[in-house]
Protein backbone atom coordinates (compact mmCIF):
# COMPACT_ATOMS: atom_id res chain seq x y z
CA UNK A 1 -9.65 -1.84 7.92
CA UNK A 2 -8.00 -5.07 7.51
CA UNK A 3 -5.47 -6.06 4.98
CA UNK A 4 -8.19 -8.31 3.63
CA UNK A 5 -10.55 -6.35 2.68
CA UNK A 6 -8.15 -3.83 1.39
CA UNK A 7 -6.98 -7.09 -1.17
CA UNK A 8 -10.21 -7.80 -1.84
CA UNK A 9 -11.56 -4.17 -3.17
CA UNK A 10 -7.89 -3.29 -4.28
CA UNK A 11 -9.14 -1.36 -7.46
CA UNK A 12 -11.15 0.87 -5.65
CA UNK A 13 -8.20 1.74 -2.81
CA UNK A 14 -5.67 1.70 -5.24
CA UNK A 15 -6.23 5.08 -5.49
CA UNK A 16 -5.40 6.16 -2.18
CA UNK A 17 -2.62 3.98 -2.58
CA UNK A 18 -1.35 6.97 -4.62
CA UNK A 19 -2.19 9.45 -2.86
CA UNK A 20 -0.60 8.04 0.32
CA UNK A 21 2.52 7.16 -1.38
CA UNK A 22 2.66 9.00 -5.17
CA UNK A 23 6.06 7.82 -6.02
CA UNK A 24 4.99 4.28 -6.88
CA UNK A 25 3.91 4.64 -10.50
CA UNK A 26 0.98 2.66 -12.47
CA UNK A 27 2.94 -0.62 -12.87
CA UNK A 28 3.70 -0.74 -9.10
CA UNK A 29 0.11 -0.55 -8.31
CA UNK A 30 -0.56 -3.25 -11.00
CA UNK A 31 1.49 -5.71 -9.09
CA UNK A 32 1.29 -5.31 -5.93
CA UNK A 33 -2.35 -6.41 -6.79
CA UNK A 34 -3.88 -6.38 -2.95
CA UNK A 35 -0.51 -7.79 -1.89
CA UNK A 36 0.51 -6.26 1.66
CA UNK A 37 4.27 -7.75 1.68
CA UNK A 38 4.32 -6.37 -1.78
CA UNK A 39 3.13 -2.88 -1.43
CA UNK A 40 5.72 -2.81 1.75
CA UNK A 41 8.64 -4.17 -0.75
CA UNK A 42 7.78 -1.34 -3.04
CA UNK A 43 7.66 1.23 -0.50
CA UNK A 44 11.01 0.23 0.51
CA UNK A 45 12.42 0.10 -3.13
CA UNK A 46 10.94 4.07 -3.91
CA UNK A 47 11.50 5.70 -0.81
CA UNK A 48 14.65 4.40 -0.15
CA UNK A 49 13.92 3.22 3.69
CA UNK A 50 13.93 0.35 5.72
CA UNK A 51 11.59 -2.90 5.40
CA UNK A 52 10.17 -2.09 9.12
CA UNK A 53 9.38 1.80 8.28
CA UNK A 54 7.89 0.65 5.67
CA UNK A 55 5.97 -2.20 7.21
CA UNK A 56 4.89 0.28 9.75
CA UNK A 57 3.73 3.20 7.23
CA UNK A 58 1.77 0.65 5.39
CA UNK A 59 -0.16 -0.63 9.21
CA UNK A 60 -0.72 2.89 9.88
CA UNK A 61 -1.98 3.73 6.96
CA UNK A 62 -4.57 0.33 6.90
CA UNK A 63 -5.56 1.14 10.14
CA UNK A 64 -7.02 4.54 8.87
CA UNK A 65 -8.92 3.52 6.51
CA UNK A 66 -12.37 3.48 7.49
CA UNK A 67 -13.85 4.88 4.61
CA UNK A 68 -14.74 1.40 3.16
């Protein structure tokens, strides 16, 4: 799936959003609104790694998502 139809139907994949990555709480979801350099920033912030691991968990994770 690309990142912009992930953006555009963001309240129905925020959800596995959280399941993927369940440290980032409500308000993280809330602004990272669709936003891919967001959701990586975020990553980053929670998990404690580096912008590229995160970059890369977040295109591996897109690229699953073929149940939309």
């Amino acid at each position: 799936m690309n990142w912009d139809q992930i953006a555009g139907q963001w309240k129905q994949v925020r959800g596995k959003v959280r399941e993927q990555w369940g440290d980032l709480t409500d308000d993280d979801i809330d602004r990272i609104a669709g936003n891919r350099d967001q959701l990586v920033g975020r990553i980053q912030e929670r998990y404690g790694i580096a912008k590229e691991a995160a970059r890369q968990q977040v295109d591996d994770w897109s690229k699953s998502q073929q149940w939309l």
